[in-house]
Protein backbone atom coordinates (compact mmCIF):
# COMPACT_ATOMS: atom_id res chain seq x y z
CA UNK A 1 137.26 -73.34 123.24
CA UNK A 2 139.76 -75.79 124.06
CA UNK A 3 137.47 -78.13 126.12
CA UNK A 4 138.80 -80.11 129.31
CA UNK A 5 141.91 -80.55 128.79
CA UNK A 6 143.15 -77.21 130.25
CA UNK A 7 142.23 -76.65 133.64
CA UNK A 8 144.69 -74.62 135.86
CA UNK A 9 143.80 -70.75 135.50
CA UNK A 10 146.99 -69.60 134.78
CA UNK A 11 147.11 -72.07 131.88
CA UNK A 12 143.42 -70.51 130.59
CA UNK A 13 144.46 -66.80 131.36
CA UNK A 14 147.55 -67.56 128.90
CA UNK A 15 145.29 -69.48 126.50
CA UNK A 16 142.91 -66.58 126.64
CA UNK A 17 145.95 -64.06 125.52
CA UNK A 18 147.36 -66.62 123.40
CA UNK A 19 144.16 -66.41 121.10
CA UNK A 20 145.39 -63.23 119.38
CA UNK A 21 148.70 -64.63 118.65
CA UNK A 22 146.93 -67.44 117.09
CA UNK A 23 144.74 -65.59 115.05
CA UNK A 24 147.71 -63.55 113.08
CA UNK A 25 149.11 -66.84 112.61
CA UNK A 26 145.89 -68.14 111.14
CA UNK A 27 146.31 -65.30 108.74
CA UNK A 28 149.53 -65.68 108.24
CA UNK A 29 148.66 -69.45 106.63
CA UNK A 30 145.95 -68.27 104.59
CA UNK A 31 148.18 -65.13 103.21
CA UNK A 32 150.92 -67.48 102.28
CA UNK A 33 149.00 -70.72 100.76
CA UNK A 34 147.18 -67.76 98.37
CA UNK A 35 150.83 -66.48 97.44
CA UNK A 36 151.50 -69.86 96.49
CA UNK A 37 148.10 -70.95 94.75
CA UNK A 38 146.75 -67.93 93.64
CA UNK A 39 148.15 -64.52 94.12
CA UNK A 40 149.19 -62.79 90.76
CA UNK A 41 153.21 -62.13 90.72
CA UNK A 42 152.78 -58.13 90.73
CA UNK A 43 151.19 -58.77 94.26
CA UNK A 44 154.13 -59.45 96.22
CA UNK A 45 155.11 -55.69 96.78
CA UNK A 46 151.90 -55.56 99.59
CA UNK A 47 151.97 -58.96 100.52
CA UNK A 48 155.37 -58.88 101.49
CA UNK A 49 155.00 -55.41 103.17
CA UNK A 50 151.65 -57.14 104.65
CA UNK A 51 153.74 -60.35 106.64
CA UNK A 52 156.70 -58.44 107.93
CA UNK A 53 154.42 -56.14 109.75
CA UNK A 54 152.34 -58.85 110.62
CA UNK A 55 154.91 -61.16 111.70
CA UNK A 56 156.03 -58.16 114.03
CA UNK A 57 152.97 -57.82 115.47
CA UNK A 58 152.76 -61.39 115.91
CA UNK A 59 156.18 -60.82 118.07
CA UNK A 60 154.79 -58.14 120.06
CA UNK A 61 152.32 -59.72 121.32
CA UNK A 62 154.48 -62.73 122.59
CA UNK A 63 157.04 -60.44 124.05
CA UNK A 64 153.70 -58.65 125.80
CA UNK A 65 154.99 -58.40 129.49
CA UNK A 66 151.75 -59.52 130.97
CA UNK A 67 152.14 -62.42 129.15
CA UNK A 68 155.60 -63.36 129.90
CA UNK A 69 154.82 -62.74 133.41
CA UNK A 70 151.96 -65.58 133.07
CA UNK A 71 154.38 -67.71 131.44
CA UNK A 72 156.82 -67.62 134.38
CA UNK A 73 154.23 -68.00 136.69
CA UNK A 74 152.86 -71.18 134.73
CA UNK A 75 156.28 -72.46 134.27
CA UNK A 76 156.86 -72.43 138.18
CA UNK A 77 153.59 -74.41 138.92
CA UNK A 78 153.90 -78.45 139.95
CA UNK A 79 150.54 -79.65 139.25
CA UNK A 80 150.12 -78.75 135.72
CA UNK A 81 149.09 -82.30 133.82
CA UNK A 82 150.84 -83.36 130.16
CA UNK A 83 148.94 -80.64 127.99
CA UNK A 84 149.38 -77.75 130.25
CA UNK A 85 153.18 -78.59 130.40
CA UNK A 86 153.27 -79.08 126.58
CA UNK A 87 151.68 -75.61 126.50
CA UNK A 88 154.40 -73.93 128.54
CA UNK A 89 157.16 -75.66 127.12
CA UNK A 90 156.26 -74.76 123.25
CA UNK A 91 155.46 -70.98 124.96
CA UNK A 92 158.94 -70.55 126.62
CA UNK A 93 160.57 -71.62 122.97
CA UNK A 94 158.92 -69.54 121.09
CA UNK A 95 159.36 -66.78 123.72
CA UNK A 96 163.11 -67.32 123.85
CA UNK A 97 162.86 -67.33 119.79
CA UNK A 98 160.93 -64.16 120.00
CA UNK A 99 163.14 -62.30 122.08
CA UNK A 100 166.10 -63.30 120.06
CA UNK A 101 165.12 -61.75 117.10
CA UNK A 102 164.96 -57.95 117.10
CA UNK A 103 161.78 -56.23 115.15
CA UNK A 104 163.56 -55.31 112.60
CA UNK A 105 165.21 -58.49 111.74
CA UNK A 106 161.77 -60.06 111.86
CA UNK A 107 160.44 -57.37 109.29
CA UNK A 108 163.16 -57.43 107.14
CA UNK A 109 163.13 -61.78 106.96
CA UNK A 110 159.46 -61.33 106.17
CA UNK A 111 160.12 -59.47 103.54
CA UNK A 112 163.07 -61.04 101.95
CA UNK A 113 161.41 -64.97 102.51
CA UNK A 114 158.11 -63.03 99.89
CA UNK A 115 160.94 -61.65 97.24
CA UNK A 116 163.12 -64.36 97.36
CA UNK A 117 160.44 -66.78 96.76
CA UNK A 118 159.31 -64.85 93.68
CA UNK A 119 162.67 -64.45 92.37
CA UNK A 120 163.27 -68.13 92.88
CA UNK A 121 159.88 -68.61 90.82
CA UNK A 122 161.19 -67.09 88.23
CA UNK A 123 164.83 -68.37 88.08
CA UNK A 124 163.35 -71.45 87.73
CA UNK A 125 161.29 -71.04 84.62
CA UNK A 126 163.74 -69.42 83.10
CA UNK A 127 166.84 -71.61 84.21
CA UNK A 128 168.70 -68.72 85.59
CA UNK A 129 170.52 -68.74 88.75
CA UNK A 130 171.64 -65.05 88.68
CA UNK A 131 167.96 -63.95 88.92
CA UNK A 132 168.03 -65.77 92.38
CA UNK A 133 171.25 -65.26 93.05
CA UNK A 134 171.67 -62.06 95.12
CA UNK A 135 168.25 -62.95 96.96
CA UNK A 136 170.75 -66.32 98.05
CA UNK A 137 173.08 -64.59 99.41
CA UNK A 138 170.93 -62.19 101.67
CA UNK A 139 169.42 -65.60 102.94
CA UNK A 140 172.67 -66.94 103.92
CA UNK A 141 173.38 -63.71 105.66
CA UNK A 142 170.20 -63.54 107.70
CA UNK A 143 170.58 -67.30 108.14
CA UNK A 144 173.94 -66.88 109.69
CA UNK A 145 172.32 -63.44 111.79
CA UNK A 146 169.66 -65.81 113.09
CA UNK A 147 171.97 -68.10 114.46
CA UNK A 148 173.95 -65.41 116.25
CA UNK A 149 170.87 -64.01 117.95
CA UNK A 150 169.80 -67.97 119.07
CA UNK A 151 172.90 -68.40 120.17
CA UNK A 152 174.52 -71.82 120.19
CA UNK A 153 177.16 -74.58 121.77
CA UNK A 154 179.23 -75.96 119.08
CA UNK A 155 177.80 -74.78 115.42
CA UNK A 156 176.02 -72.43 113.86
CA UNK A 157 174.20 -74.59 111.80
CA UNK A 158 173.10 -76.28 115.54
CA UNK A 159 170.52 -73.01 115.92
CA UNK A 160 168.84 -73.88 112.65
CA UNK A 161 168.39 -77.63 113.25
CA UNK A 162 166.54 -76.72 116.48
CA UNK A 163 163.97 -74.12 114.61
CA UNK A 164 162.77 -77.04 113.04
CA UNK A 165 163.43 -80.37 115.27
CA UNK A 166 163.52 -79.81 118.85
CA UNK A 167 166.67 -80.63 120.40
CA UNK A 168 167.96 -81.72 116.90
CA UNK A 169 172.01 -80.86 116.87
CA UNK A 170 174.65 -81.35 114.32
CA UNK A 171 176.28 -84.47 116.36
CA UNK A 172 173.46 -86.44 116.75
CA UNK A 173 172.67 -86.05 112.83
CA UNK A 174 176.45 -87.43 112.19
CA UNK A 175 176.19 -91.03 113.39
CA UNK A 176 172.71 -91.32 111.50
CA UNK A 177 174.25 -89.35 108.34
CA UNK A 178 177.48 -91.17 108.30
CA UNK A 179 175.65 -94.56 108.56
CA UNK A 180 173.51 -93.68 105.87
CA UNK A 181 176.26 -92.79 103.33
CA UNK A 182 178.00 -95.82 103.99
CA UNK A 183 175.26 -98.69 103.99
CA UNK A 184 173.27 -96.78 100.90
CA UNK A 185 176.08 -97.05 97.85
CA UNK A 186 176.61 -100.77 98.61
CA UNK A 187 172.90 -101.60 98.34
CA UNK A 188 172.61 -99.05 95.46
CA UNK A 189 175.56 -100.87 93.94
CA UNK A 190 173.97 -104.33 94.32
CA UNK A 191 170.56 -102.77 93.02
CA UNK A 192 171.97 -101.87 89.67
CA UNK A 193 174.09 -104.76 89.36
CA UNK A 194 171.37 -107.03 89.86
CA UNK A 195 168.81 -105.61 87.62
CA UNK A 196 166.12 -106.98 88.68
CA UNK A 197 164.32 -103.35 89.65
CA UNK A 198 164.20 -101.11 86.33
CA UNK A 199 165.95 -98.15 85.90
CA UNK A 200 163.12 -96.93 83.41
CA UNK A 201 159.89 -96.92 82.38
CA UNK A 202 157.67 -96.43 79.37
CA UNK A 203 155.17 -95.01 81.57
CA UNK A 204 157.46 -92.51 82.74
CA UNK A 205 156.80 -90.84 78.96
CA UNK A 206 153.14 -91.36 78.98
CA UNK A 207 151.53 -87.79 78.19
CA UNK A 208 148.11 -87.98 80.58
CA UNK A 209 145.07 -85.31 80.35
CA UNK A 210 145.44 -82.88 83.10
CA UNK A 211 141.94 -82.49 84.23
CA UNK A 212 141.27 -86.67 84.09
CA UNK A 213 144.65 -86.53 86.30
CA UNK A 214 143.22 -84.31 88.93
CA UNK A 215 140.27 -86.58 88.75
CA UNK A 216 142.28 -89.56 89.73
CA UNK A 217 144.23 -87.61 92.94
CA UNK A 218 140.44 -86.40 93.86
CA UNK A 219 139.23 -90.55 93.67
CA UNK A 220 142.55 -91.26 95.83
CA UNK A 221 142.13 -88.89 98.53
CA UNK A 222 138.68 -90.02 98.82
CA UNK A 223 139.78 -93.21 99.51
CA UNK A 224 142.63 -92.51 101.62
CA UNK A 225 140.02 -90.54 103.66
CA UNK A 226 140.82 -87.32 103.25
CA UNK A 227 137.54 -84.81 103.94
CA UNK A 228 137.65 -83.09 100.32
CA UNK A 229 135.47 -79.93 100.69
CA UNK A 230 134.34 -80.47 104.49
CA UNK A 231 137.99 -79.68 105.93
CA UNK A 232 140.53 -79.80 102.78
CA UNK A 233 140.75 -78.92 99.57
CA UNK A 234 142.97 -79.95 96.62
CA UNK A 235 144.94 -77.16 94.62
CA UNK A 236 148.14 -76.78 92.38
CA UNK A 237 151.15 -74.87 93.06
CA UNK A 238 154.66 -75.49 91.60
CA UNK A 239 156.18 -77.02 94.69
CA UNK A 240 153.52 -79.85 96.24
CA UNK A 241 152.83 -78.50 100.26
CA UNK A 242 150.50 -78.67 102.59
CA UNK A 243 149.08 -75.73 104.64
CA UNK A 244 147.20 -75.94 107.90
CA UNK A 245 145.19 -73.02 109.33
CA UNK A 246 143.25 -74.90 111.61
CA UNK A 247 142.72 -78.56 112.74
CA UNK A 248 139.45 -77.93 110.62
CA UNK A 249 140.72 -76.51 107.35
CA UNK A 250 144.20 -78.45 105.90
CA UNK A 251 144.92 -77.99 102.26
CA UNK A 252 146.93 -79.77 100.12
CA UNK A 253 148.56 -79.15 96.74
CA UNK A 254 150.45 -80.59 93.70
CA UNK A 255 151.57 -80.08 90.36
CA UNK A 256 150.93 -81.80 86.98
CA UNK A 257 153.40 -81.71 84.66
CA UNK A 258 151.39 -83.46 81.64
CA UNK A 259 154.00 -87.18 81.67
CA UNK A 260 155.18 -89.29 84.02
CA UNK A 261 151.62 -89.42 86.38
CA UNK A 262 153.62 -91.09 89.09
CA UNK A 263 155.06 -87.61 90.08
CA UNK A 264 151.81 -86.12 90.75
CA UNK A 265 150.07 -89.18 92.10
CA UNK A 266 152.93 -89.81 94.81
CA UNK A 267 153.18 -85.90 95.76
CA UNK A 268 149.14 -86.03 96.85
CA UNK A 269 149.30 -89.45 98.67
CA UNK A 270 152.50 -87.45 100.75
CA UNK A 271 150.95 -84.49 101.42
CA UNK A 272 147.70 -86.63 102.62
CA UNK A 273 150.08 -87.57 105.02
CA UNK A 274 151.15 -84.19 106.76
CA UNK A 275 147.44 -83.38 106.20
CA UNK A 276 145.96 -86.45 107.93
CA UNK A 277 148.59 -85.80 110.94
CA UNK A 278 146.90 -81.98 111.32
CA UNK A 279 143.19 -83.25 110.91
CA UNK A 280 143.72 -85.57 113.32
CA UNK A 281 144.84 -83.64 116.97
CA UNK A 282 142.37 -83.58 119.36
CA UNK A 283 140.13 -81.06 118.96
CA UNK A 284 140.47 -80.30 122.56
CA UNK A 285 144.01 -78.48 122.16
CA UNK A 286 142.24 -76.19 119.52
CA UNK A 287 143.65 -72.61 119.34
CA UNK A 288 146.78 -73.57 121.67
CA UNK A 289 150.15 -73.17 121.21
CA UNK A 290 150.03 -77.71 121.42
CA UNK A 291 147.48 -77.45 118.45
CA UNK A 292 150.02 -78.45 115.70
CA UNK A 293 152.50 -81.12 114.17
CA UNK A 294 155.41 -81.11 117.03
CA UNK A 295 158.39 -81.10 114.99
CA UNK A 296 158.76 -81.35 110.58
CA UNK A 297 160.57 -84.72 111.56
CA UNK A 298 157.72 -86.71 112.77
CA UNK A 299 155.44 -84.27 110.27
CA UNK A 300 157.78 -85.74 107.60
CA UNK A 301 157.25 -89.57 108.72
CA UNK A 302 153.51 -89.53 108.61
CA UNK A 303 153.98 -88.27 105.01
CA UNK A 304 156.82 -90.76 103.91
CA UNK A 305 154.58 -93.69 105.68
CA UNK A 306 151.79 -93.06 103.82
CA UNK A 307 154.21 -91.99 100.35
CA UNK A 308 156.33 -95.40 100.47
CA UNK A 309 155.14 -97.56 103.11
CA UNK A 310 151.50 -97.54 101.67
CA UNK A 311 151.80 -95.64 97.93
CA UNK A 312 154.87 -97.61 96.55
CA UNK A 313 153.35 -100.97 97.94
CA UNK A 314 152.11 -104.06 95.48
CA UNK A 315 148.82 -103.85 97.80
CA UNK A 316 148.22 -99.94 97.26
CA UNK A 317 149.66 -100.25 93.51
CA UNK A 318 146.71 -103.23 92.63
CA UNK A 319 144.01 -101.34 94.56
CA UNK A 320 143.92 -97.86 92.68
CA UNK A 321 144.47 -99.42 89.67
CA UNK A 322 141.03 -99.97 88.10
CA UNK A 323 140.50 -96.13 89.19
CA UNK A 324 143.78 -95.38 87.13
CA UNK A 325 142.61 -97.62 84.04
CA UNK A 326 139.26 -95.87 83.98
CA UNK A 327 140.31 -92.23 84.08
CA UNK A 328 143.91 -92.43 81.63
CA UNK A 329 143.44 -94.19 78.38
CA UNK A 330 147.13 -95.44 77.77
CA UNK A 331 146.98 -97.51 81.18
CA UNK A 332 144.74 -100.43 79.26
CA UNK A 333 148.81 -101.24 77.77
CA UNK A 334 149.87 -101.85 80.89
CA UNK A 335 149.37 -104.62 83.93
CA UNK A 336 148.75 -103.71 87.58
CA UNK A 337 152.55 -105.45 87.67
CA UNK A 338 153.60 -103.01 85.15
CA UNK A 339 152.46 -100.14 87.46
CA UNK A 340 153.88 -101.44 90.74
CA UNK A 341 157.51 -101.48 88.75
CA UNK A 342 157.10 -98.12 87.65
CA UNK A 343 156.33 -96.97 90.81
CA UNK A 344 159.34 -98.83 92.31
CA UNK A 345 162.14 -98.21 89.34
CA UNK A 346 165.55 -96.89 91.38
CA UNK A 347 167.83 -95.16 89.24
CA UNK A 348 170.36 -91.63 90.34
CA UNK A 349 167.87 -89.08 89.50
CA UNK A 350 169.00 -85.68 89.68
CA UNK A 351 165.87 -83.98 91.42
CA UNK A 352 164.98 -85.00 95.08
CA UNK A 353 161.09 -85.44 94.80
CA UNK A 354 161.40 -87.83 91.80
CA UNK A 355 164.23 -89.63 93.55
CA UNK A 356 163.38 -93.29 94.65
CA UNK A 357 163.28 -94.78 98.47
CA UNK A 358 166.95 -95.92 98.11
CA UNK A 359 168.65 -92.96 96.47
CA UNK A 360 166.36 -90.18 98.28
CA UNK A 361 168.92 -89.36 101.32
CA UNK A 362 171.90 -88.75 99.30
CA UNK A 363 169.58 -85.48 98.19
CA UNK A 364 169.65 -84.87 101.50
CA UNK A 365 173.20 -85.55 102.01
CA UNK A 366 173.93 -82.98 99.48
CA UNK A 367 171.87 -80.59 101.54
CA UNK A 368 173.30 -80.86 104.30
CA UNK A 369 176.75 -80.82 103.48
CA UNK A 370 176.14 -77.36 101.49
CA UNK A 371 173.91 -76.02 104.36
CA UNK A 372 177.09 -76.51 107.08
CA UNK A 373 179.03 -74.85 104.48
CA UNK A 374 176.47 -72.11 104.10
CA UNK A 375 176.29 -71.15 107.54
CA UNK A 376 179.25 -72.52 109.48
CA UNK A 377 181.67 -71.22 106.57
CA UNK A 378 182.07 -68.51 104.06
CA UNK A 379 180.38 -70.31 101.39
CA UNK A 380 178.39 -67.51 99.13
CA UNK A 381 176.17 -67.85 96.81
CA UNK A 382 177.98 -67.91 93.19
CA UNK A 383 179.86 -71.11 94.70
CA UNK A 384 177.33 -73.05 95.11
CA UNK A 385 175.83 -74.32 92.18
CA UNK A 386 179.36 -75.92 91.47
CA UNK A 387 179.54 -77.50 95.15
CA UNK A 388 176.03 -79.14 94.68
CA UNK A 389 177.58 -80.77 91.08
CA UNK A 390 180.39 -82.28 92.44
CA UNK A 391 178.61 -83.67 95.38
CA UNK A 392 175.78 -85.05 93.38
CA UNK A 393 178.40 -86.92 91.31
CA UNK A 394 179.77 -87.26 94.67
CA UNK A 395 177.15 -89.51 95.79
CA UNK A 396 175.07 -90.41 93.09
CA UNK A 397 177.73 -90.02 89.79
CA UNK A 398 175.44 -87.85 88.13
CA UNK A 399 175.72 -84.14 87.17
CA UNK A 400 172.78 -81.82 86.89
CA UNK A 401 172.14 -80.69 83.60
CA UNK A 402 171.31 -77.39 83.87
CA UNK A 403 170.25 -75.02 87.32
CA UNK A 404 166.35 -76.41 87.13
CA UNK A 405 168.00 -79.95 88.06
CA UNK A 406 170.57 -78.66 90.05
CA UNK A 407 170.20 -76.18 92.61
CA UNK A 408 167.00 -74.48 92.40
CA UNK A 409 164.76 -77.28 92.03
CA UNK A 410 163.88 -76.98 95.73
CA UNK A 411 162.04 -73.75 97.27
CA UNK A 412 163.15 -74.62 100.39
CA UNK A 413 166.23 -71.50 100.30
CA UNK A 414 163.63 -68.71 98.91
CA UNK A 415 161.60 -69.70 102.10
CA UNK A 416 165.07 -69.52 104.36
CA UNK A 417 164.38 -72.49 106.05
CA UNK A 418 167.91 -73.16 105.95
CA UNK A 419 168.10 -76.30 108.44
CA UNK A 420 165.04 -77.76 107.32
CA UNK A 421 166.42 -80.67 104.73
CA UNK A 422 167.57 -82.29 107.43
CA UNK A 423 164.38 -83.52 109.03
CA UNK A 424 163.60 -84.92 105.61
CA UNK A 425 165.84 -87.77 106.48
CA UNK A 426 164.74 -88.15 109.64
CA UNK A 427 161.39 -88.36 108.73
CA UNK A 428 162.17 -91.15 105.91
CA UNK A 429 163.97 -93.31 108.21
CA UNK A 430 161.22 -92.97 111.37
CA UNK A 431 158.83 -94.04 108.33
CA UNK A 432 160.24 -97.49 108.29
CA UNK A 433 159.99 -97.74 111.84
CA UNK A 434 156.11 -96.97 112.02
CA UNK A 435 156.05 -99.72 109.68
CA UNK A 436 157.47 -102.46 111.80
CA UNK A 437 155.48 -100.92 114.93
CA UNK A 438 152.02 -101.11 113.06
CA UNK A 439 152.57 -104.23 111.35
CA UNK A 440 153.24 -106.14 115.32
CA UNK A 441 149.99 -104.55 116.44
CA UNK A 442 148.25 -105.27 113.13
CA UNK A 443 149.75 -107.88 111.39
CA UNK A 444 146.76 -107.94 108.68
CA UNK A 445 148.40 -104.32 107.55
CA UNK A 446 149.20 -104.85 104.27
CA UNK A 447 145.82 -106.56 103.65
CA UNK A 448 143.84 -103.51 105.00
CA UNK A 449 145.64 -101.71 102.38
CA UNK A 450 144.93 -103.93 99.74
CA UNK A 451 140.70 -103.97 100.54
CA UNK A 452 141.07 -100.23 101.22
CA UNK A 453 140.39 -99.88 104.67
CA UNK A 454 142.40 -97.34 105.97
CA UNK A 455 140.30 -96.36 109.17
CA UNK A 456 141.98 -99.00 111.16
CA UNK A 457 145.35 -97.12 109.97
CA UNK A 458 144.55 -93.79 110.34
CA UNK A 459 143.19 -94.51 113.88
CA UNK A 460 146.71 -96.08 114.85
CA UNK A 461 148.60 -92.85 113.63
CA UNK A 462 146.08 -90.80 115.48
CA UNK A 463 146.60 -93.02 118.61
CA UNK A 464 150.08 -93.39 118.95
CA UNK A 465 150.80 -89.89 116.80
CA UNK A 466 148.80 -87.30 115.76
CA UNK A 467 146.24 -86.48 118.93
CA UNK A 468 148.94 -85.37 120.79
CA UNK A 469 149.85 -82.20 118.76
CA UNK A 470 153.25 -80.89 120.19
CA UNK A 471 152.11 -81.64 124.08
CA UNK A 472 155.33 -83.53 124.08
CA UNK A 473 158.66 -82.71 122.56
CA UNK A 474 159.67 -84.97 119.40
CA UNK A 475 162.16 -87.06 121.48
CA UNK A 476 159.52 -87.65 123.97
CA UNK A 477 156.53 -88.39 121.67
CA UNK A 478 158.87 -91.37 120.60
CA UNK A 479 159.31 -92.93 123.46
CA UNK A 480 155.82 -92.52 125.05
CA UNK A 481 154.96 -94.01 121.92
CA UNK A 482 157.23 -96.31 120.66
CA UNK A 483 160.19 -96.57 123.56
CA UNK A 484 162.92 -95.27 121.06
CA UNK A 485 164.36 -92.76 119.12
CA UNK A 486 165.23 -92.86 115.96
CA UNK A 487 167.21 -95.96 114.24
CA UNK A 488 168.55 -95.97 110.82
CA UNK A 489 168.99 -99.99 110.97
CA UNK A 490 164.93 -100.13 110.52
CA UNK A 491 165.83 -98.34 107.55
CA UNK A 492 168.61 -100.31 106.00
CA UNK A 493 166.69 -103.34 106.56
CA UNK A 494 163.49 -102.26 104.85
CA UNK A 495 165.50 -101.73 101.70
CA UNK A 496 167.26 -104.73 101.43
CA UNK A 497 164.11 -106.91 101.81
CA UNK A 498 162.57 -104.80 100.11
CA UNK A 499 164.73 -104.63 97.03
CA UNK A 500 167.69 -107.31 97.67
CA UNK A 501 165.70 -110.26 99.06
């Protein structure tokens, strides 16, 4: 089962109960990657029904006395080693998570996260915010409910950030956030002054074949080294994510909107990156609680590394494209310089996932602003398709066009992971500083990427990253790793050498 690693007996008898927890979990992947890829829209009346019950069962079984009673035991032991402490720690958060949340609350999120989702869906095809609307403002609700039952120091909000970043709290995110807003606009500023980086494209308008598209992302994965068909698989959905059921079986998805390739191209090479972080644990901490990405943070760094860092570079850019001349037509009109622009234009965009390296955390900005509002105030629902407007012009003096632009491009809200954009950022900014950490330990980086050889790479990450799971909390991982925590300067100095210098 979970090999050597785990040797104390208390640690094995809670492994052993652990199991079945696991398993609905498992399920619980699989149930919602089909909602997303291939479930027909009438299904959602038993698939919603089919979560919330097993997401309560799911809490039963952690709040099984027995098993709390292990957990206490375990937690009062002194010679448990790293992954046996990892174990206990992620148990005794998810316990106290557990036990916060009453069944019914559980049942009823469950169920709302599956409508909500579908009604989002929907609104967005249609460009109609009062579809999704009402299913908004039952979010908010139950996000403000959650926070109640976590309980928290100073904020609301505080209890979300911690669901998905350990430890993460609204006043460490304000030095980082506040730094961020005021060193971006200058170099923005300069950016567009300057000219020298294009604002546009003709590629952007380039209509590509759909199926010669998915060929390329399938040739690019290989190549990356992602295990297509032994332990992954490549599907479409209309928001790009990545779903792992098992440290054997990560999937990945995109979209293809017919123009502007780059969208699609860039989404797979991202979500190769949360995938390649969940292929690579140790297959020791299989089917334990440590047997996961430890925070969406760091999750979000491996995929911005291998988005930006490697997909946006000249290196990357030269290397895929003879596979990109072969497989779309209209790319004999353009240079291997042309395609490195287009892949590097910055511009205000008005949609996060098309937004460029140096305008991407003012989306979060936004997010985050409206999210404190959300939950800290009396924000509802109808007022905030006007608050995200203003604050986009705000920060990037551009105004959505219509809802599709504006607020419901993301499907973050349907899922109510309210508390989630933040780690975004995080993850963006840590991205740099795996950069300067791999390139002092490898200094030939860049020209690994530009012969292809990413097994060097991916063996760094796993090193220094991914084989630990969540044995250690996010904070921690960072400094066994790297002796720091996060530092926005890394950031601010990758842009302007990147795009100043």
């Amino acid at each position: 089962m979970a090999g050597t690693v785990f040797q104390n007996k208390v640690i094995l008898k809670i492994l052993e109960h652990y199991k079945k927890i696991w398993a609905i979990n498992h399920a619980q992947s699989v149930l919602g990657w089909d909602m997303e890829v291939n479930m027909p829209k009438m299904g959602i009346t038993e698939r919603s029904v089919a979560r919330g019950e097993l997401s309560v069962l799911s809490q039963s079984l952690t709040l099984d006395p027995k098993f709390l009673e292990l957990v206490e035991k375990a937690a009062a032991l002194e010679d448990l080693n790293d992954y046996e402490k990892g174990v206990v720690r992620v148990l005794q958060r998810d316990i106290k998570i557990a036990k916060a949340f009453p069944p019914e609350f559980v049942r009823e999120l469950s169920e709302v996260r599956s409508k909500a989702t579908m009604a989002w869906t929907e609104a967005k095809e249609k460009d109609n915010f009062r579809k999704f609307e009402p299913w908004l403002d039952r979010i908010i609700e139950l996000s403000k409910k959650a926070a109640e039952y976590l309980e928290y120091e100073e904020y609301p909000y505080d209890a979300l950030l911690d669901l998905y970043e350990e430890g993460l709290r609204t006043r460490y995110l304000e030095p980082i956030f506040s730094k961020l807003e005021k060193d971006l606009k200058p170099i923005l500023d300069k950016i567009l002054e300057e000219g020298k980086v294009p604002k546009e494209h003709p590629l952007e308008t380039e209509k590509y074949d759909i199926e010669s598209m998915k060929e390329v992302n399938l040739k690019i994965l290989e190549l990356l080294g992602y295990p297509l068909e032994v332990r992954g698989r490549l599907d479409v959905s209309p928001h790009p994510f990545t779903t792992g059921f098992g440290i054997n079986d990560v999937r990945v998805t995109t979209r293809y909107e017919g123009f502007d390739f780059r969208r699609a191209l860039l989404a797979v090479v991202h979500e190769f990156g949360h995938a390649l972080y969940e292929l690579q644990i140790d297959e020791k901490l299989m089917f334990s609680p440590i047997a996961g990405g430890v925070s969406l943070g760091i999750h979000e760094s491996q995929s911005r590394f291998w988005e930006n860092i490697i997909g946006r570079s000249r290196e990357f850019v030269e290397l895929i494209y003879p596979i990109l001349k072969e497989k779309l037509p209209f790319m004999n009109k353009y240079s291997a310089e042309d395609l490195y622009t287009y892949f590097n234009m910055v511009r205000p965009d008005c949609v996060r996932v098309e937004a460029d390296e140096v305008t991407y955390n003012m989306h979060i900005l936004l997010r985050y602003k409206l999210e404190k509002l959300m939950v800290n105030e009396s924000v509802k629902a109808k007022d905030l398709p006007e608050l995200w407007n203003e604050e986009m012009e705000r920060l990037l003096g551009i105004r959505p066009k219509n809802y599709k632009e504006g607020i419901l491009q993301d499907i973050h809200w349907a899922h109510a992971t309210v508390g989630y954009f933040p780690t975004y950022s995080l993850g963006t900014l840590l991205a740099t500083q795996i950069k300067s950490y791999i390139s002092k330990d490898m200094p030939d980086f860049y020209e690994k990427v530009a012969r292809g050889e990413f097994g060097p790479i991916r063996k760094w990450l796993r090193e220094k990253v991914h084989k630990y799971g969540s044995t250690y909390p996010p904070s921690g991982l960072l400094e066994k790793s790297f002796g720091e925590g996060i530092n926005p300067e890394y950031f601010i100095k990758y842009l302007k050498e990147k795009y100043l210098d």
